[in-house]
Each structure stands twice: as C-alpha cells, then as structure tokens.
C-alpha atoms as a PDB file:
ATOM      1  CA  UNK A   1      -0.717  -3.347   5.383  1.00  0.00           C
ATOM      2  CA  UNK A   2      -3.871  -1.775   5.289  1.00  0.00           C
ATOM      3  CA  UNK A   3      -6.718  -1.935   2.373  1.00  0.00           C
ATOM      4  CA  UNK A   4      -9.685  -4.747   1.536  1.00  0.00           C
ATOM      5  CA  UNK A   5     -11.285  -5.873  -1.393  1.00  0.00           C
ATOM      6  CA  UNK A   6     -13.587  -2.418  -0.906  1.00  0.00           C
ATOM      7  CA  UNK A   7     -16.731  -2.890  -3.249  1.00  0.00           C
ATOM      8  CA  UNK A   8     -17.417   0.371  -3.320  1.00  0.00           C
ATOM      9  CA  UNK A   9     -14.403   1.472  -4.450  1.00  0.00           C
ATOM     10  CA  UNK A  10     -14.296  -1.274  -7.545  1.00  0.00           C
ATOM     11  CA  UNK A  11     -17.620  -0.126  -8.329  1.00  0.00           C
ATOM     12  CA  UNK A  12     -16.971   3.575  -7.942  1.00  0.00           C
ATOM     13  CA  UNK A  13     -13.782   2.708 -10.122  1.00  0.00           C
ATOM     14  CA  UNK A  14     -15.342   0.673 -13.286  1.00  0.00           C
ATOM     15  CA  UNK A  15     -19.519   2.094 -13.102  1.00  0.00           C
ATOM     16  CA  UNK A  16     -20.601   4.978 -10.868  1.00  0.00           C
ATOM     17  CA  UNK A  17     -17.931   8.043 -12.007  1.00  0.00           C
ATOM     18  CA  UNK A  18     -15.831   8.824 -15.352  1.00  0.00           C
ATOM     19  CA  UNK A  19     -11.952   8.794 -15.060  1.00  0.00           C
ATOM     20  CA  UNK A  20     -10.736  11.872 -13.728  1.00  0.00           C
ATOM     21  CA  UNK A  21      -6.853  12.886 -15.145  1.00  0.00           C
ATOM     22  CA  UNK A  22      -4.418  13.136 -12.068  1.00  0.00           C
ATOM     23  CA  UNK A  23      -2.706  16.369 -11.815  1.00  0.00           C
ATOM     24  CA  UNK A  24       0.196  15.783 -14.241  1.00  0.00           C
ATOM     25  CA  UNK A  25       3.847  15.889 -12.501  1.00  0.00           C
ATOM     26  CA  UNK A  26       4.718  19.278 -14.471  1.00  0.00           C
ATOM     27  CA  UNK A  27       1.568  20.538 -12.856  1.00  0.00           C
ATOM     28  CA  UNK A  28       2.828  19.652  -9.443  1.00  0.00           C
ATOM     29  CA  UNK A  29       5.952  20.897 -10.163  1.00  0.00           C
ATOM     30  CA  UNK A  30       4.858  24.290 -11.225  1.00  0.00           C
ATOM     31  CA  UNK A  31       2.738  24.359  -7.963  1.00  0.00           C
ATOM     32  CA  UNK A  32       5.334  23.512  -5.891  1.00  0.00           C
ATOM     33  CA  UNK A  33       3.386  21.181  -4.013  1.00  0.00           C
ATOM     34  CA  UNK A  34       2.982  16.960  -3.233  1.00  0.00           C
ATOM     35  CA  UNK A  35      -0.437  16.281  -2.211  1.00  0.00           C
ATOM     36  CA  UNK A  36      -0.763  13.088   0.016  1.00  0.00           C
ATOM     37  CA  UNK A  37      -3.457  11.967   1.521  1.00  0.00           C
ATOM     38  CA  UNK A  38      -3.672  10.220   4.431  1.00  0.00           C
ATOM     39  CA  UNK A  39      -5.120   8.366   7.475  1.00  0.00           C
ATOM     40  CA  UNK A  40      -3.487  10.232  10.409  1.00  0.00           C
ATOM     41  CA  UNK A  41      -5.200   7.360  13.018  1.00  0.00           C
ATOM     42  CA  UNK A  42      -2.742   4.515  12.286  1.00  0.00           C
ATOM     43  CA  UNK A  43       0.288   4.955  14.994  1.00  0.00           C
ATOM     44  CA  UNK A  44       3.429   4.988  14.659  1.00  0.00           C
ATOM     45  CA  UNK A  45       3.252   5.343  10.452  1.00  0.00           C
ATOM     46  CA  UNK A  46       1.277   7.963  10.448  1.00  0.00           C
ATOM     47  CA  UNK A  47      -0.900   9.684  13.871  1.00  0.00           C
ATOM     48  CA  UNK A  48      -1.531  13.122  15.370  1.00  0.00           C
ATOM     49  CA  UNK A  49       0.717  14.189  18.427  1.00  0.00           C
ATOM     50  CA  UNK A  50      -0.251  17.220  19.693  1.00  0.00           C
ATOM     51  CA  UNK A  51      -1.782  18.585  17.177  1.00  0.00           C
ATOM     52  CA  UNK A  52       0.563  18.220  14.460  1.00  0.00           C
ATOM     53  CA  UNK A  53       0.872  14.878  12.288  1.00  0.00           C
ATOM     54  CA  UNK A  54       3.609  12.872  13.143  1.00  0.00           C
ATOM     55  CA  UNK A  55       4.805   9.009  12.281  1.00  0.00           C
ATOM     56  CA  UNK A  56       7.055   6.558  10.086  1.00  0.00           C
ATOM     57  CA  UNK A  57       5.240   7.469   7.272  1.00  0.00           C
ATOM     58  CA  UNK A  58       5.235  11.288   7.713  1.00  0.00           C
ATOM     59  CA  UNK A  59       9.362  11.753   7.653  1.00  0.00           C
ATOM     60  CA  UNK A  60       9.540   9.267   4.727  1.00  0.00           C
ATOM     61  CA  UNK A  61       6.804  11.237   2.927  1.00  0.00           C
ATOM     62  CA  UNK A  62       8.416  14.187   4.176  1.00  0.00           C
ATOM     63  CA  UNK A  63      11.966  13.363   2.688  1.00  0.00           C
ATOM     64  CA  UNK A  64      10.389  12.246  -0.832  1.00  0.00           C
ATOM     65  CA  UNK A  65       8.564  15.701  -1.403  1.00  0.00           C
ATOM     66  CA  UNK A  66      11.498  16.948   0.205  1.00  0.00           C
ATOM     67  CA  UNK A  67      13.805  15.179  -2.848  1.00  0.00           C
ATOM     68  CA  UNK A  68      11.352  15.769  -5.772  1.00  0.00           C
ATOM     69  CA  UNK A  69      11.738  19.214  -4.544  1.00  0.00           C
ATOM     70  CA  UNK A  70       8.149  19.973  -3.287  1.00  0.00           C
ATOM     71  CA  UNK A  71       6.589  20.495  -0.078  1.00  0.00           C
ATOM     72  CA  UNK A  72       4.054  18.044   1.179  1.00  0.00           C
ATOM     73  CA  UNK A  73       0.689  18.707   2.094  1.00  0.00           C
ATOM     74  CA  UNK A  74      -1.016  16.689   3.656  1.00  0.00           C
ATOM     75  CA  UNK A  75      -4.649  15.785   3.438  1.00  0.00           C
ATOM     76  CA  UNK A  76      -5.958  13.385   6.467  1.00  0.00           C
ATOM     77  CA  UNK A  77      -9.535  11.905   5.941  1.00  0.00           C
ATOM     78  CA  UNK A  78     -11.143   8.952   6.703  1.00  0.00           C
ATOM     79  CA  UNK A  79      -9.396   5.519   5.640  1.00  0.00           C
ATOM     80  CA  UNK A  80     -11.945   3.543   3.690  1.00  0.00           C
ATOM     81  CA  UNK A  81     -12.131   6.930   1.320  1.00  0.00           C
ATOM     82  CA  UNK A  82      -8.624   7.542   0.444  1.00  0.00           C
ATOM     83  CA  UNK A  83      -8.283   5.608  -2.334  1.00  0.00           C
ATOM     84  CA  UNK A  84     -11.335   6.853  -3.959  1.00  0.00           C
ATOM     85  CA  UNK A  85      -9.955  10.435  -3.613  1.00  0.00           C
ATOM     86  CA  UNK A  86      -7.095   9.536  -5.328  1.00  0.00           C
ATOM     87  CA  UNK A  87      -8.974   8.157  -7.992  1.00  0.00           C
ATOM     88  CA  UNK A  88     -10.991  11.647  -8.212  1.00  0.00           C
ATOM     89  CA  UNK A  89      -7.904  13.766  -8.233  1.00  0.00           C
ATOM     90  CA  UNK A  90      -8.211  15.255  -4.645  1.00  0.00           C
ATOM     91  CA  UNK A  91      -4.333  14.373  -3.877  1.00  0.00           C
ATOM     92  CA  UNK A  92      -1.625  13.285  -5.768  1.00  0.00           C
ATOM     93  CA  UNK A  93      -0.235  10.337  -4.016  1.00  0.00           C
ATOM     94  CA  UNK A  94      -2.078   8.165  -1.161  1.00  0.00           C
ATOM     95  CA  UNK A  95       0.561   7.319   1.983  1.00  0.00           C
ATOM     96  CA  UNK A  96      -1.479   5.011   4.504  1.00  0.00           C
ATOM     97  CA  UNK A  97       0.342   1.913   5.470  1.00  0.00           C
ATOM     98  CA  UNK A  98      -1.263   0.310   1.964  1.00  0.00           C
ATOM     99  CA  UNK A  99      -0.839  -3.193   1.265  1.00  0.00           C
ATOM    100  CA  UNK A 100      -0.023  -3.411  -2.389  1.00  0.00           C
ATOM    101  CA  UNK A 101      -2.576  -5.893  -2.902  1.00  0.00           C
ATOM    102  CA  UNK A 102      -3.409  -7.530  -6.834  1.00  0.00           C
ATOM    103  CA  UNK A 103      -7.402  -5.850  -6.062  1.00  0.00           C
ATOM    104  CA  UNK A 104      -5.772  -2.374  -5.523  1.00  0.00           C
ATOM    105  CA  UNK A 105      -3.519  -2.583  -8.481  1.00  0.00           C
ATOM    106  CA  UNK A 106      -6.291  -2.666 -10.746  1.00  0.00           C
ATOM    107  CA  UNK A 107      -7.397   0.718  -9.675  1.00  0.00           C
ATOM    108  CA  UNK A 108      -4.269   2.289  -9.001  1.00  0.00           C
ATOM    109  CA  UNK A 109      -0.368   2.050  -9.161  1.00  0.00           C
ATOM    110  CA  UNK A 110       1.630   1.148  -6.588  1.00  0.00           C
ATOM    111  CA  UNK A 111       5.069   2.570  -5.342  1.00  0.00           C
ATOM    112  CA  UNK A 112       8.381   0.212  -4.749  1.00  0.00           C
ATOM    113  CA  UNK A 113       7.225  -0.998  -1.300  1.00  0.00           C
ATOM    114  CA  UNK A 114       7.888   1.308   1.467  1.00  0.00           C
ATOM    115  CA  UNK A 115       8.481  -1.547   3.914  1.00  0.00           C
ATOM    116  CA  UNK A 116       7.189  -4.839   4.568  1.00  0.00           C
ATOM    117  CA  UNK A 117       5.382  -6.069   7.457  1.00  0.00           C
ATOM    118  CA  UNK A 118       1.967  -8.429   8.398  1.00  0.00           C
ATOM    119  CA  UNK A 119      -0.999  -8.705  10.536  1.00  0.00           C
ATOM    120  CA  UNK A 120      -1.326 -10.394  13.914  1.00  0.00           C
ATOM    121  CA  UNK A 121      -3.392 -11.662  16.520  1.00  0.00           C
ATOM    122  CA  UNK A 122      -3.526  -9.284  19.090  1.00  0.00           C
ATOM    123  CA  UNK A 123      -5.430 -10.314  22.304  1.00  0.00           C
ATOM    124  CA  UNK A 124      -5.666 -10.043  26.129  1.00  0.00           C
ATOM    125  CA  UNK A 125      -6.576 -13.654  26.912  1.00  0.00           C
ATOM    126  CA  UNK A 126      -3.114 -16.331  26.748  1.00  0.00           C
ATOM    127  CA  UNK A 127      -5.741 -18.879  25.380  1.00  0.00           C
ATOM    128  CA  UNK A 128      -5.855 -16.625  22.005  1.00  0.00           C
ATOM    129  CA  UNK A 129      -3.017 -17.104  19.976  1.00  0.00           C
ATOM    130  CA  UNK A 130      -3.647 -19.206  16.668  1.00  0.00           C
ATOM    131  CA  UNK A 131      -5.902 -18.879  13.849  1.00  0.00           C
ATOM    132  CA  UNK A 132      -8.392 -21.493  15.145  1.00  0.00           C
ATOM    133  CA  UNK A 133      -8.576 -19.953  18.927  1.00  0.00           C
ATOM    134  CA  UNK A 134     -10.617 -17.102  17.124  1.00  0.00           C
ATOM    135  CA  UNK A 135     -13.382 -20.228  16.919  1.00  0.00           C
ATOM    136  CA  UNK A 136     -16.428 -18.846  18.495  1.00  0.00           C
ATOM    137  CA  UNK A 137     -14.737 -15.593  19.507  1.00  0.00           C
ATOM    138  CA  UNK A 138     -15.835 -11.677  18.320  1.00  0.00           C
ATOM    139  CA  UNK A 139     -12.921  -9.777  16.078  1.00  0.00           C
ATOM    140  CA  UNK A 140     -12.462  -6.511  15.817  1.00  0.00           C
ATOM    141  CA  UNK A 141     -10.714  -5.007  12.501  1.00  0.00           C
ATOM    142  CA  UNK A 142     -10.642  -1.588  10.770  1.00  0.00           C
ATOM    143  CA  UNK A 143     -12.938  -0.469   7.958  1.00  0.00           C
ATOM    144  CA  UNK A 144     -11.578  -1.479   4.577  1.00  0.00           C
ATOM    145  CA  UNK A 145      -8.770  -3.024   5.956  1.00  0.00           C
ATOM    146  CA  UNK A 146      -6.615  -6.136   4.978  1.00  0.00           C
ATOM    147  CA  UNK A 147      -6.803  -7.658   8.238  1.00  0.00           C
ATOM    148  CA  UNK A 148     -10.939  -7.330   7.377  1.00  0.00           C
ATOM    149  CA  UNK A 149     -10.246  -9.242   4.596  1.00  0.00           C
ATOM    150  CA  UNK A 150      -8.314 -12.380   6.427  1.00  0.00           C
ATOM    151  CA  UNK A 151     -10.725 -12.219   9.024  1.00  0.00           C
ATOM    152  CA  UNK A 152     -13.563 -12.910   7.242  1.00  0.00           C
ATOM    153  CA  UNK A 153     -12.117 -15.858   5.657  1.00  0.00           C
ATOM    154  CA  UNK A 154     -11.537 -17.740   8.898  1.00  0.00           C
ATOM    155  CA  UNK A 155     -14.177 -19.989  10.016  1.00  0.00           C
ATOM    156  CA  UNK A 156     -15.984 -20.527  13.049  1.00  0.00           C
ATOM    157  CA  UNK A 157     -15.659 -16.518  14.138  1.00  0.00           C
ATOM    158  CA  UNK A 158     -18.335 -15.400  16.281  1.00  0.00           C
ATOM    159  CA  UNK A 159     -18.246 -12.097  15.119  1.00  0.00           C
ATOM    160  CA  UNK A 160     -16.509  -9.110  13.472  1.00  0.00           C
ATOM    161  CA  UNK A 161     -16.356  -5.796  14.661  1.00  0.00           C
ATOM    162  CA  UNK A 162     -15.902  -3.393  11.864  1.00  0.00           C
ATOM    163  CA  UNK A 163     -14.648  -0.244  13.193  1.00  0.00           C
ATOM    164  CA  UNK A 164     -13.796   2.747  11.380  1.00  0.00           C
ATOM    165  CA  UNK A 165     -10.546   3.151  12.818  1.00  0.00           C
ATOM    166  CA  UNK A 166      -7.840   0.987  13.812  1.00  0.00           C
ATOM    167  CA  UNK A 167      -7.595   2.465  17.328  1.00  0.00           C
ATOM    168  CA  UNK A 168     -11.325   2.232  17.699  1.00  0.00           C
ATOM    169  CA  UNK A 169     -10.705  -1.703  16.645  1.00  0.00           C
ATOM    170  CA  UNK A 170      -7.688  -1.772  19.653  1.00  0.00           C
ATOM    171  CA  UNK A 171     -10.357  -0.301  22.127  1.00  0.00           C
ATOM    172  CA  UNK A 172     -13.233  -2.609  21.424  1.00  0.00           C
ATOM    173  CA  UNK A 173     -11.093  -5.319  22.359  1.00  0.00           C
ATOM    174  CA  UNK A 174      -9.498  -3.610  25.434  1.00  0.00           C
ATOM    175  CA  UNK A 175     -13.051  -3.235  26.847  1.00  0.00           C
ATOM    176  CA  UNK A 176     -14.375  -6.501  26.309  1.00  0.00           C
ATOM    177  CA  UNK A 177     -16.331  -6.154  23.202  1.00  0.00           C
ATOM    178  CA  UNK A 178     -14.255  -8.018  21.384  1.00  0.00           C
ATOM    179  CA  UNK A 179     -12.257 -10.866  22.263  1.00  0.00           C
ATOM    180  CA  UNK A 180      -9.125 -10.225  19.592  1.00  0.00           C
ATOM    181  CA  UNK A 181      -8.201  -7.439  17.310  1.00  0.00           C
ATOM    182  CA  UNK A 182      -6.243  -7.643  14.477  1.00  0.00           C
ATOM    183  CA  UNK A 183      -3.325  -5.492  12.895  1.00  0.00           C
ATOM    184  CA  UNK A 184      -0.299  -4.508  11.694  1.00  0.00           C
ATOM    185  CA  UNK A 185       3.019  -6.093  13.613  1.00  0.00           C
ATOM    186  CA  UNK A 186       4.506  -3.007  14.369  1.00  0.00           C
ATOM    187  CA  UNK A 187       1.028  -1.359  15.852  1.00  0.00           C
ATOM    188  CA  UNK A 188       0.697  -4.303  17.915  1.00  0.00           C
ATOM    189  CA  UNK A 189       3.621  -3.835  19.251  1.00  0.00           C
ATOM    190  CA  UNK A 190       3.457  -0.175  19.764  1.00  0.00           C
ATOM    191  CA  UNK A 191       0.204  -0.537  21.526  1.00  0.00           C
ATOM    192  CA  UNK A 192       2.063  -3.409  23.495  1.00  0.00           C
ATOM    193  CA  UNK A 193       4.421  -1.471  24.926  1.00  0.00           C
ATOM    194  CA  UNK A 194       1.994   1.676  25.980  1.00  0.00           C
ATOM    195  CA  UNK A 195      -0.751  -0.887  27.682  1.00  0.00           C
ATOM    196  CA  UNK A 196       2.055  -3.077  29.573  1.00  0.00           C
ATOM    197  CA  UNK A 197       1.259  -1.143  32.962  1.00  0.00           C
ATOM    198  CA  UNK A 198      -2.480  -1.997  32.587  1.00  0.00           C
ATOM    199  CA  UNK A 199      -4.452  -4.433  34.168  1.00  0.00           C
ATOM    200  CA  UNK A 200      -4.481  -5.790  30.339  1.00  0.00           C
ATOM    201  CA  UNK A 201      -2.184  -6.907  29.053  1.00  0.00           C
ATOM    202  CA  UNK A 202      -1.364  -7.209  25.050  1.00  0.00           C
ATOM    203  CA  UNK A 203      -0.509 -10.435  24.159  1.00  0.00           C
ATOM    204  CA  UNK A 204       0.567 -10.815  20.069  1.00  0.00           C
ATOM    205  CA  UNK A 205      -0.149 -14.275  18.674  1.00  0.00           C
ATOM    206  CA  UNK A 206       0.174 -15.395  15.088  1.00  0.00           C
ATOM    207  CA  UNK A 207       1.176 -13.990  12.193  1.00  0.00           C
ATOM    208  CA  UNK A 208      -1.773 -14.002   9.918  1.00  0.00           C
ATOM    209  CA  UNK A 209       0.116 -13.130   6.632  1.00  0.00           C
ATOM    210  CA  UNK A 210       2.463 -10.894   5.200  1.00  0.00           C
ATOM    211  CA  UNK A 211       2.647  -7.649   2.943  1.00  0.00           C
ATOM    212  CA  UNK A 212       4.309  -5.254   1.150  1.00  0.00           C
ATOM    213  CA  UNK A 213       3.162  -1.540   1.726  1.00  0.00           C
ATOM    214  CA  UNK A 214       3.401   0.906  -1.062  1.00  0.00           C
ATOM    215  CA  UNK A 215       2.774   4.258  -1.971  1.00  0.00           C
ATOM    216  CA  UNK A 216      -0.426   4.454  -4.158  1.00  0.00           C
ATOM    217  CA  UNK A 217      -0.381   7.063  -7.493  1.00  0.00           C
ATOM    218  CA  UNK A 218      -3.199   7.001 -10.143  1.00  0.00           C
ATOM    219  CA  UNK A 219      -3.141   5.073 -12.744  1.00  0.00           C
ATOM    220  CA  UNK A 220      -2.481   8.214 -14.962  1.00  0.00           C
ATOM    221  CA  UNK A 221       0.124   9.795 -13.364  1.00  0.00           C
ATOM    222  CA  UNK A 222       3.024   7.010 -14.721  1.00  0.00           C
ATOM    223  CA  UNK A 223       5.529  10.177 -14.414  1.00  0.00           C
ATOM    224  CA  UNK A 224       4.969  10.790 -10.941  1.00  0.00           C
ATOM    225  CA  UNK A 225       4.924   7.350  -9.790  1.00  0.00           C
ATOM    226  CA  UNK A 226       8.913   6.764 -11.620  1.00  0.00           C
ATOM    227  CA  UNK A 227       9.625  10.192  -9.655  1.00  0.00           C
ATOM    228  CA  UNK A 228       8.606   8.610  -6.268  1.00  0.00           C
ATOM    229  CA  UNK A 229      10.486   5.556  -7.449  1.00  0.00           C
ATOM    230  CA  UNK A 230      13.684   7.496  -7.895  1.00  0.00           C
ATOM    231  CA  UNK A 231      13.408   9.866  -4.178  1.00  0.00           C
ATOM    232  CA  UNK A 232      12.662   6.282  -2.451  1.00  0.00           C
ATOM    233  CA  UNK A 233      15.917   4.494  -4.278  1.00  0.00           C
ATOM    234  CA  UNK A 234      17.833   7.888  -3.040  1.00  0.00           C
ATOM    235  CA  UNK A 235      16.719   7.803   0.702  1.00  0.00           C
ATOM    236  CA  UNK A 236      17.761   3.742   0.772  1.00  0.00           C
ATOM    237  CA  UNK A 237      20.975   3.864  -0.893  1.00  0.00           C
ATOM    238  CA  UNK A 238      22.222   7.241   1.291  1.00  0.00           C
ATOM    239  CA  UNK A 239      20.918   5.666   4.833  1.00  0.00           C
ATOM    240  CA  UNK A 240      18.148   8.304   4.740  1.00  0.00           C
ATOM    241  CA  UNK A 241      16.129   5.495   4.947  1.00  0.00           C
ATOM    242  CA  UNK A 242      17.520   3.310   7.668  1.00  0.00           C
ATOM    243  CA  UNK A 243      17.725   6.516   9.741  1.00  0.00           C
ATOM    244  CA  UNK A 244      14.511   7.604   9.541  1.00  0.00           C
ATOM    245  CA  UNK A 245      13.255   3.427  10.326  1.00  0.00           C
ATOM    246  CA  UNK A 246      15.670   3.139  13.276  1.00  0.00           C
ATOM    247  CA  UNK A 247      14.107   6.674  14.652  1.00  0.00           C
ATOM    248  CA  UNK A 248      10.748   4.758  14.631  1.00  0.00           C
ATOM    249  CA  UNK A 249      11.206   1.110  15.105  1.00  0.00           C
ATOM    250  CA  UNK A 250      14.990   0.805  16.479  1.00  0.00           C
ATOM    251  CA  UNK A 251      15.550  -1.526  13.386  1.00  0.00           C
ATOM    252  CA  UNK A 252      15.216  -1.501   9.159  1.00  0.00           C
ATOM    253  CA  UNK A 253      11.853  -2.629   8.321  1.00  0.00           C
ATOM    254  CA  UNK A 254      12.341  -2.353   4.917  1.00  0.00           C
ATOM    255  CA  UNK A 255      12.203  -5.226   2.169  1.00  0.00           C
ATOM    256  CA  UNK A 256      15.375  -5.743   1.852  1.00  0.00           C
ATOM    257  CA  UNK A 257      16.061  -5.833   5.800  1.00  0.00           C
ATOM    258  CA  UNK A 258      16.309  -9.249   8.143  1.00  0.00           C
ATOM    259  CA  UNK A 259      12.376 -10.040   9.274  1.00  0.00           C
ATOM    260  CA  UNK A 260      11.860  -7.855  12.233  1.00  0.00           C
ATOM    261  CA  UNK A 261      10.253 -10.913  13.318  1.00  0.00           C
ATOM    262  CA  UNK A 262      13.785 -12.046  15.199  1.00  0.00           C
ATOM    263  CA  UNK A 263      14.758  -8.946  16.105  1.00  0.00           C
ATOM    264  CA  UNK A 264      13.588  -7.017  19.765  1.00  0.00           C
ATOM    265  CA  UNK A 265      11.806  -3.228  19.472  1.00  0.00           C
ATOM    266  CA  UNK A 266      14.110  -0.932  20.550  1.00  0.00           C
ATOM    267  CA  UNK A 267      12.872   2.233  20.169  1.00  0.00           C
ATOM    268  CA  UNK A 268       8.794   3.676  20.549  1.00  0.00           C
ATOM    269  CA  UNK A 269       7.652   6.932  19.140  1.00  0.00           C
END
C-alpha cells in the first residue's frame, strides 16, 4: 500500500547516520517482547477506536507475536517516520499497510506479503473516474505515500495536496479543497460505506495500480524476518488468517485469494 520514494529516508539511510544493529531475535526473545511500530490513522488496517488501537493489521500483528511467543507492543507515530525508526532500532518490525516497493527494499527487508490490494480514485464528482479526469483537478494524498508517488507522475494535475495523514487527505477532498483523493481499495471503501448518508457521496473510480503489502524488518535482523515468515505461513495454512480477513473485510484479501475486485464488502469494522 502505503510508502514513496521518501528522500529523506534514502539519504538518512546511505549519508546522514551510521547503521544501527536491530535488536537481535534472541534479544527479543529474552525480553519477551515484539516491537511494531505503526501508523494507527490508516482505517480499517490499523486506527484508534476508543482509545485503544484496533484494525486488520492489529489482530494479524497480534496473532504473529502471539505465535513467536511474544507480546506486541505497539509504537504509533507519524507515517512518513516509521521506516526511519526502524532503521534506528526504535522497534523491531514496522506494520503499516507497506507496499513492498523495489525503493524500500534497499533499506529494509520485507515480510511474505500480508495481503494484496491497490490505490483508487476516490471522488465526489461522477465526472472523476479515470486517470485523465484528474486533468486540471487538485489531489489530495498522504505524506510519503505510494499513491504520492503515482500521483505525481500523472500529467496535467492541478495540484497535490500532501497531507500528513490519510484521513486528513479524505477530508480535504470532502470539503472541497480537493477535487479527488487517492488510496487504498479497501479504505475507499470503508470510508464509502460511513459517508453514504451524506450529502457526498464517495464515488471509487480507477484502479491506479496494484501492490503487495509486507511487513518491514531491518536489514540486520535476517532471523527475525524467517520467524515472521514462519507465524504468517501458520496463521494461512490453519484459517487463522482467513478468519481474522473475513472479520474485517467479509472476504480473503490475501495473495493467494480471488481479486476482491469481483467480490461485494460484506462486512465494516
């Protein structure tokens, strides 16, 4: 899903700081403890409901620690910073709807995808749909984001509206300062479904492309990342996995699944 080309980040990674040495597994297993960071703005994968941090992405992370035998902590911060912080040892593992992009992979190590999915036009006007109705029009797209990324390489935009959070991109178009947002599938259609009793409403256009989102692990941490590897294999092959997607999305939204493309959203968290 989420995650740019972030300069900062390649030049914090090759020029501003030294490697830092991830917390080796043993040392997280003596602790007892998975640090993840996180977003925590990013319904339904991973959001704060009441308080307490709830999503997709939460149970699966959840059920991982759970089967390396740790419990999670999480760490939310801001998006555009996570990776970084991962990079600098703050947390052990990075869950944030990532897309497992090649420019990522050169700073970190990427998980077996945790599901697949793609951006979208999201917009309230019927006349903005395709790629070349955003002609002329203002964007608006998280920080550091993918969808920042395929946005900027369409022509003819107006304008994009970098916001630092996803919701914050949503609003900016539901009040008129922007004239399309674009994000994940599955938040589109979340954010669908809660605005269809508004005077606006959510229409989802085109598919802009598709990704893979992974778990992200430093680069030095090769133990940890196989451990991941094996608790994720566990969850899929037991129906851990399906449960916890059908809880969410009312369908499998993993890799291997159908393309939740043809298939209806049953269920909304």
């Amino acid at each position: 899903m989420r995650i740019a080309i972030l300069g900062m980040l390649f030049a914090f990674s090759t020029t501003l700081v030294a490697p830092v040495q991830a917390r080796p597994l043993e040392d997280i297993e003596k602790s007892g403890k998975l640090i993840i960071g996180t977003d925590g703005t990013f319904p339904p994968f991973q959001y704060f409901e009441d308080g307490k941090l709830v999503g997709f992405e939460v149970d699966l992370g959840n059920e991982i620690a759970k089967r390396m035998h740790l419990t999670p902590e999480w760490k939310p911060i801001a998006f555009d910073t996570l990776l970084a912080g991962l990079t600098q040892d703050r947390w052990d593992i990075v869950i944030a709807a990532l897309g497992a992009t090649p420019e990522r992979a050169k700073v970190v190590n990427f998980t077996d995808p945790n599901f697949c999915t793609g951006a979208v036009i999201v917009a309230t006007q019927p006349t903005i749909k395709h790629k070349n109705d955003l002609s002329g029009k203002t964007v608006s797209v998280q920080t550091g984001s993918t969808y920042f990324a395929a946005v900027e390489k369409i022509p003819g935009i107006k304008k994009i509206r970098n916001m630092s959070s996803d919701n914050d991109a949503r609003n900016a178009m539901l009040s008129g300062r922007s004239d399309a947002w674009v994000s994940d599938k599955f938040v589109a259609r979340i954010a669908q479904h809660k605005t269809e009793d508004r005077d606006k409403k959510l229409l989802i256009g085109d598919m802009l492309f598709e990704e893979k989102s992974s778990t992200a692990v430093n680069k030095n941490n090769p133990a940890l990342l196989e451990k991941y590897n094996r608790a994720l294999a566990e969850l899929r092959d037991d129906g851990t996995y399906d449960a916890i997607s059908k809880k969410w999305f009312g369908e499998d939204i993993s890799c291997s699944a159908p393309s939740p493309d043809t298939q209806p959203l049953q269920t909304v968290k």
